[in-house]
C-alpha atoms as a PDB file:
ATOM      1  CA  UNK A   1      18.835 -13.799 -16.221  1.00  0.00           C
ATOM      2  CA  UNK A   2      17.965 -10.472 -17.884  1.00  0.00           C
ATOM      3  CA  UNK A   3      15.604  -8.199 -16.209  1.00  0.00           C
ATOM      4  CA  UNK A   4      16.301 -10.306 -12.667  1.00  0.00           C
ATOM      5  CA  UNK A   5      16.228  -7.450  -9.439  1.00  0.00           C
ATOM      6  CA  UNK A   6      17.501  -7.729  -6.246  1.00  0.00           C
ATOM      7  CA  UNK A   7      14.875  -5.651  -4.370  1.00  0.00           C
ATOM      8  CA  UNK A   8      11.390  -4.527  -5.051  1.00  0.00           C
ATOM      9  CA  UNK A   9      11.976  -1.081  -6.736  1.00  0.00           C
ATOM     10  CA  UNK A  10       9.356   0.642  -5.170  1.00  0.00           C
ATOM     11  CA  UNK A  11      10.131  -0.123  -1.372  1.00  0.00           C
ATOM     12  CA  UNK A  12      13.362  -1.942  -1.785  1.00  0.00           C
ATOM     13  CA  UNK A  13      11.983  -4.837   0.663  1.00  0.00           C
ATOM     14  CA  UNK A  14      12.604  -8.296  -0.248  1.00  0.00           C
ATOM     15  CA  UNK A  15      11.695 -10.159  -3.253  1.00  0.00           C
ATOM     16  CA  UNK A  16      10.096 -13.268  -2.594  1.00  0.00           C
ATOM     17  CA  UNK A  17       9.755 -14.618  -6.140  1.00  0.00           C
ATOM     18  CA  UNK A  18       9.724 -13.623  -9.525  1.00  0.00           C
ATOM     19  CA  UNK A  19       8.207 -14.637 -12.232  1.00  0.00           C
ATOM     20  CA  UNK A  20      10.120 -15.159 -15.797  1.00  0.00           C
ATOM     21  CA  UNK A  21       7.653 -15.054 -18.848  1.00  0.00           C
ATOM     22  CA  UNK A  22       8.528 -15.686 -22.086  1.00  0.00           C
ATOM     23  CA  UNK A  23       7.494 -11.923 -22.295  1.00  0.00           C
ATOM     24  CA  UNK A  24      10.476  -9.306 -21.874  1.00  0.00           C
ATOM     25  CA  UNK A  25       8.161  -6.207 -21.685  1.00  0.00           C
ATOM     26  CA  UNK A  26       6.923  -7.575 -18.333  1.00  0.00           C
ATOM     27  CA  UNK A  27       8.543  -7.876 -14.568  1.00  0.00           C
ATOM     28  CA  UNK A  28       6.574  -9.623 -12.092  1.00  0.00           C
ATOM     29  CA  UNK A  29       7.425 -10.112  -8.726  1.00  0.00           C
ATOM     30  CA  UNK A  30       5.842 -10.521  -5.265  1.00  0.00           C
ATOM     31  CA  UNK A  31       7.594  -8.130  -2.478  1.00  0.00           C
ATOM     32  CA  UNK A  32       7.051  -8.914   1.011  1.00  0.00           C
ATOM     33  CA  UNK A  33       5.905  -5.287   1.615  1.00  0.00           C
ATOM     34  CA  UNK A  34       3.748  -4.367  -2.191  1.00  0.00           C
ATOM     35  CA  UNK A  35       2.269  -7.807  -2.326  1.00  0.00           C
ATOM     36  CA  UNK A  36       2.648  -8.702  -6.198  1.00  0.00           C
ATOM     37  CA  UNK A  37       4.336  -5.945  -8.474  1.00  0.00           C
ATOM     38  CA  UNK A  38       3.776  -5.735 -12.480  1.00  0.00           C
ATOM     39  CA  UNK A  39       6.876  -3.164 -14.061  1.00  0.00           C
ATOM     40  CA  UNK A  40       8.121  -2.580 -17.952  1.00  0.00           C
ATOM     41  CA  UNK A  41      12.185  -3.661 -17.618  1.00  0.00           C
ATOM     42  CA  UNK A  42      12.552   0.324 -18.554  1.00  0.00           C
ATOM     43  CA  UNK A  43      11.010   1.940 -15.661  1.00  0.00           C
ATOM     44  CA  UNK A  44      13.877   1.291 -13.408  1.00  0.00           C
ATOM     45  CA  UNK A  45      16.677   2.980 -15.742  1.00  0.00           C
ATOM     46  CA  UNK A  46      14.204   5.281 -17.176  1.00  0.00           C
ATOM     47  CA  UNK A  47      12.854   6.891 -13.493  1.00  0.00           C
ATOM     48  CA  UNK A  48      16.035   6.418 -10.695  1.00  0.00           C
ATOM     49  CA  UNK A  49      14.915   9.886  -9.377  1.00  0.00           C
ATOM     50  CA  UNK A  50      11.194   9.123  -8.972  1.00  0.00           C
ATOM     51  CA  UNK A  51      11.443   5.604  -7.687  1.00  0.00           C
ATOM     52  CA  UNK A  52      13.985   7.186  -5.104  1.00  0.00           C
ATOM     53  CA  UNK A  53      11.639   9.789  -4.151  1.00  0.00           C
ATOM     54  CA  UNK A  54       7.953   8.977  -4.825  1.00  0.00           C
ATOM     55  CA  UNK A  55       8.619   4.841  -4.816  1.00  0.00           C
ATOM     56  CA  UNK A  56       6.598   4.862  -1.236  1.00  0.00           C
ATOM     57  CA  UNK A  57       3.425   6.408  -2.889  1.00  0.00           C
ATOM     58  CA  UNK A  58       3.622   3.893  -5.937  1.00  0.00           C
ATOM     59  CA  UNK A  59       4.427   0.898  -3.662  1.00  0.00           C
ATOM     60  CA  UNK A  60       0.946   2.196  -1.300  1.00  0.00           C
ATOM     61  CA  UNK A  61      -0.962   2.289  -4.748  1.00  0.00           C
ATOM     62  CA  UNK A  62       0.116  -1.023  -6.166  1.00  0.00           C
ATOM     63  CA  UNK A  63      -0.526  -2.452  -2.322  1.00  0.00           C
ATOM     64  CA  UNK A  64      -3.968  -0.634  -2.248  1.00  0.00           C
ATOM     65  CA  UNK A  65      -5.078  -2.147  -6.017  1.00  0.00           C
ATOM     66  CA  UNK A  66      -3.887  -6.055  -4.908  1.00  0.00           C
ATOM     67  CA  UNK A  67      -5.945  -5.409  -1.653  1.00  0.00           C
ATOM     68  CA  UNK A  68      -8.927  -4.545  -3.756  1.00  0.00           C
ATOM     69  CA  UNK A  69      -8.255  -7.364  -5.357  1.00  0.00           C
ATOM     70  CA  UNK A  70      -7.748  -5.905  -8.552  1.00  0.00           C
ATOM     71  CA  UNK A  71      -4.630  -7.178 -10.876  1.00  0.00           C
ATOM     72  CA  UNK A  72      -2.428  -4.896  -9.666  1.00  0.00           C
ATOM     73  CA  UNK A  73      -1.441  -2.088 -12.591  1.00  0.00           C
ATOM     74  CA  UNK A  74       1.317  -2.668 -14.977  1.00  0.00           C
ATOM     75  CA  UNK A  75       3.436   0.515 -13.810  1.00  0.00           C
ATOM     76  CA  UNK A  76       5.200   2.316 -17.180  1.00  0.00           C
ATOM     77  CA  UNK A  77       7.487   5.174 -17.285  1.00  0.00           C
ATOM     78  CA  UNK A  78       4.251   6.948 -19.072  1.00  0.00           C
ATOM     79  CA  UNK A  79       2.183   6.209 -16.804  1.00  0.00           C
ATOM     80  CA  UNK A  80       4.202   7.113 -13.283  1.00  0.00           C
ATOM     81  CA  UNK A  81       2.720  11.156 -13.441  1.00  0.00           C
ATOM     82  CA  UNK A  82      -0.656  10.157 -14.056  1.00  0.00           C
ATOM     83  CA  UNK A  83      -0.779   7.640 -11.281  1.00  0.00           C
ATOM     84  CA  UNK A  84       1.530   9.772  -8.748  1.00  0.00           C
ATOM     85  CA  UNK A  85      -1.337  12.827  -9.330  1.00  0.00           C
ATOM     86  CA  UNK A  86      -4.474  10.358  -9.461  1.00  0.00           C
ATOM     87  CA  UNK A  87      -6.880  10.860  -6.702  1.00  0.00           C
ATOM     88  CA  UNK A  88      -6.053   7.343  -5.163  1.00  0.00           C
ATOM     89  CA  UNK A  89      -2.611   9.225  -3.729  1.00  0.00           C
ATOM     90  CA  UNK A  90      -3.153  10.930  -0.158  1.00  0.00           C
ATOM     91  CA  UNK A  91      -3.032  14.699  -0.513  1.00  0.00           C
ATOM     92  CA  UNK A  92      -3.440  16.034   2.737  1.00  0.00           C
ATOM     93  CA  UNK A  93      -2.567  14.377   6.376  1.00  0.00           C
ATOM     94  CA  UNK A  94      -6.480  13.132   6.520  1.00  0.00           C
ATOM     95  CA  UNK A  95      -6.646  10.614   3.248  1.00  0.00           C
ATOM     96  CA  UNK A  96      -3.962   8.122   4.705  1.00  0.00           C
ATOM     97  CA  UNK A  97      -6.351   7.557   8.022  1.00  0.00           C
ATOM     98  CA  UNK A  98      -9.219   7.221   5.657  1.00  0.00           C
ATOM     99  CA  UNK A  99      -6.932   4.627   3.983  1.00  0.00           C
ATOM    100  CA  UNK A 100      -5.986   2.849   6.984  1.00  0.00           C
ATOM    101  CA  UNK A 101     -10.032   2.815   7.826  1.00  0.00           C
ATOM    102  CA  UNK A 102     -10.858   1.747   4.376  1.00  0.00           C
ATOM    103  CA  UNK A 103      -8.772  -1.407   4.651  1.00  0.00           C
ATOM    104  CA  UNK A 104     -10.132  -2.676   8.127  1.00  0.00           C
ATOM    105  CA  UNK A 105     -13.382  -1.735   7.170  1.00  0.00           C
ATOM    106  CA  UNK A 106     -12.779  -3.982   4.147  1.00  0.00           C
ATOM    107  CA  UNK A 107     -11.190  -6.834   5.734  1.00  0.00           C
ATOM    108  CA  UNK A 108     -13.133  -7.072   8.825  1.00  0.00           C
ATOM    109  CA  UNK A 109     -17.368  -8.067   8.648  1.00  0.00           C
ATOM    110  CA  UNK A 110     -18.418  -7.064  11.700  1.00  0.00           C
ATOM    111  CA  UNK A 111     -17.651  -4.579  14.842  1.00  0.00           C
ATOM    112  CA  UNK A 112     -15.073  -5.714  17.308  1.00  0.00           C
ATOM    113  CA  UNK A 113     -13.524  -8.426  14.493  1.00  0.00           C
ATOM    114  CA  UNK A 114      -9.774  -7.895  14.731  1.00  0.00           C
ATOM    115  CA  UNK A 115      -7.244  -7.613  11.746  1.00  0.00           C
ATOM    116  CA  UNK A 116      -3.645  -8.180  12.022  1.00  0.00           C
ATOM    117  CA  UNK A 117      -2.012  -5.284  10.969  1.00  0.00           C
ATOM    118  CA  UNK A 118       2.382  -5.078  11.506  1.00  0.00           C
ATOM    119  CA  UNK A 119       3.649  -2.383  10.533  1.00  0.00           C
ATOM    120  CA  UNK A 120       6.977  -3.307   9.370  1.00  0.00           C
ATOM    121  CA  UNK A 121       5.565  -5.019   6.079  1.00  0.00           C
ATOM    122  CA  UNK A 122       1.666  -2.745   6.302  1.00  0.00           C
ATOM    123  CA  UNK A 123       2.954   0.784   5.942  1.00  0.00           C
ATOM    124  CA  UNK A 124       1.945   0.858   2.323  1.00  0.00           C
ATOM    125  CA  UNK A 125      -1.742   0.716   3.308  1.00  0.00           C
ATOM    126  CA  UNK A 126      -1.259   4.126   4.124  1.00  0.00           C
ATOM    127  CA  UNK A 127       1.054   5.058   1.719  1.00  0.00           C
ATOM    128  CA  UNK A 128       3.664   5.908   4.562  1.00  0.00           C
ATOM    129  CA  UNK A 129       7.447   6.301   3.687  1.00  0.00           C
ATOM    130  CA  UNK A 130       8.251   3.790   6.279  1.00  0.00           C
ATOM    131  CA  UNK A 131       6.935   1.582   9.174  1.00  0.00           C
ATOM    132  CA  UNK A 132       7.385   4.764  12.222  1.00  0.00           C
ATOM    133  CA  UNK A 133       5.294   6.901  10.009  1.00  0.00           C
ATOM    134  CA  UNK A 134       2.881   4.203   9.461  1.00  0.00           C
ATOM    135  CA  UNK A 135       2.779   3.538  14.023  1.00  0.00           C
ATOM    136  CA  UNK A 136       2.147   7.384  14.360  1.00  0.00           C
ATOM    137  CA  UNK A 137      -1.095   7.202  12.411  1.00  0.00           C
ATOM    138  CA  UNK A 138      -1.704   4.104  13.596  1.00  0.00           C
ATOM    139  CA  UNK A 139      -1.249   5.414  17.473  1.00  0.00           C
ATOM    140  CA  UNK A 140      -3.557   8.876  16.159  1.00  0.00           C
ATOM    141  CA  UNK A 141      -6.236   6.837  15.156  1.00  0.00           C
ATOM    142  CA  UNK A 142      -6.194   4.955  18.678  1.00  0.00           C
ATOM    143  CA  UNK A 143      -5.996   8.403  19.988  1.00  0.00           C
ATOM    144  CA  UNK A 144      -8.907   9.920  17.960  1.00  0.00           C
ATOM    145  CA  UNK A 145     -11.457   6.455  19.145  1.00  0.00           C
ATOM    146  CA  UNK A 146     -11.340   5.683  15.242  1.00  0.00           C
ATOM    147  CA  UNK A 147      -9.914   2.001  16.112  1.00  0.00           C
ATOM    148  CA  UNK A 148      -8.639  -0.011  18.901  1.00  0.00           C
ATOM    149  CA  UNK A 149      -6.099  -2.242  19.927  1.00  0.00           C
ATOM    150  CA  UNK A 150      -5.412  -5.233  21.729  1.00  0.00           C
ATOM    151  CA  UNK A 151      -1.539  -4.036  21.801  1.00  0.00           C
ATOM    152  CA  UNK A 152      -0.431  -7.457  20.115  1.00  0.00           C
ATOM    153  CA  UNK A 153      -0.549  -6.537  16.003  1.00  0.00           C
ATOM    154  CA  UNK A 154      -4.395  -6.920  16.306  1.00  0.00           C
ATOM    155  CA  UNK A 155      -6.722  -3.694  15.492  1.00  0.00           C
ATOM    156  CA  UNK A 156     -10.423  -3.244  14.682  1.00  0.00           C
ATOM    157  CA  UNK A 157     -12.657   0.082  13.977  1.00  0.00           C
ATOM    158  CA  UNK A 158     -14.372   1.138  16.885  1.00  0.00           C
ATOM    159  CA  UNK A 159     -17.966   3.177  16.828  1.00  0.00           C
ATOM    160  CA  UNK A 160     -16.762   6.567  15.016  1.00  0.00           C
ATOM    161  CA  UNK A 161     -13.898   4.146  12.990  1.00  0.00           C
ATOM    162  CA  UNK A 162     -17.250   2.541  11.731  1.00  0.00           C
ATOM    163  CA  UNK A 163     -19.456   5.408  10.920  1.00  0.00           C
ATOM    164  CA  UNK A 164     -16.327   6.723   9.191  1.00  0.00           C
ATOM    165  CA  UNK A 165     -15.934   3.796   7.180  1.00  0.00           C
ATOM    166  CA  UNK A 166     -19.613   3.975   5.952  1.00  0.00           C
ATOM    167  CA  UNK A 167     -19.130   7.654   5.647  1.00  0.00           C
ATOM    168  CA  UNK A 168     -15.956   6.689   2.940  1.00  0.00           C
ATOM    169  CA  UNK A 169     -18.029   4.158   1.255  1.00  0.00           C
ATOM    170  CA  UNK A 170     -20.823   5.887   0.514  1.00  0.00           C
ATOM    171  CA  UNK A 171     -18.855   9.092  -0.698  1.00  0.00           C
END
């Protein structure tokens, strides 16, 4: 079938379905790692270099939308520049621990509530290259008292992970 992939172009994990419309301008797919991915057919021969080297940030961005739950963006070759320099993308070593506080702040509704979090398919929440980058921030913020663990997957925001967390939302 025309326009069928292999792997997920932006993290090249594993495609768990697709989804064929009846419209060619659209790819849909659901990646273990992005969650559910929305692409125009011509990004993929149109942007080899950028998907190669900046594919991470885009797969943390579309992951970061879906667990907003916002329909995740339709990602066009026009649009990759104005996304990749967008404020949502980490630029300094601080943003990706606000984004792994943002998302158990999000997903948790009280102190102490724990949130599976496994690194090998959650490294996108902090728009990491990879699941060992993703462990050393994870391991910093146990360092730093931002969040705990129970050592099993399981994590929650601790005191100063919280006040962080309402320090992000409110900003």
């Amino acid at each position: 079938m025309e326009n069928e992939l292999d792997e997920c172009i932006l993290c090249k994990g594993e495609i768990i379905w697709q989804y064929h419309k009846p419209d060619p301008d659209i790819i849909v797919y659901e990646c273990k790692i992005c969650r559910k991915v929305r692409v125009d057919p011509d990004i993929v021969s149109e942007n080899r270099s950028t998907l190669r080297e900046k594919g991470y940030l885009l797969s943390g961005y579309v992951r970061e939308q879906f667990s907003k739950g916002k329909q995740t963006p339709l990602l066009r070759s026009q649009d990759l520049d104005s996304i990749l320099n967008s404020k949502d993308i980490p630029q300094n070593p601080a943003q990706p621990i606000e984004k792994l506080i943002l998302f158990i702040g999000k997903n948790t509704d009280s102190p102490g509530q724990l949130i599976t979090i496994a690194p090998e398919y959650d490294y996108p929440i902090c728009y990491c290259k990879n699941p060992e980058e993703f462990k050393g921030i994870l391991n910093y913020a146990v360092t730093e008292e931002l969040i705990d663990t129970s050592g099993e997957g399981k994590y929650w925001l601790r005191t100063k992970g919280y006040e962080k967390y309402s320090e992000l939302v409110l900003s």
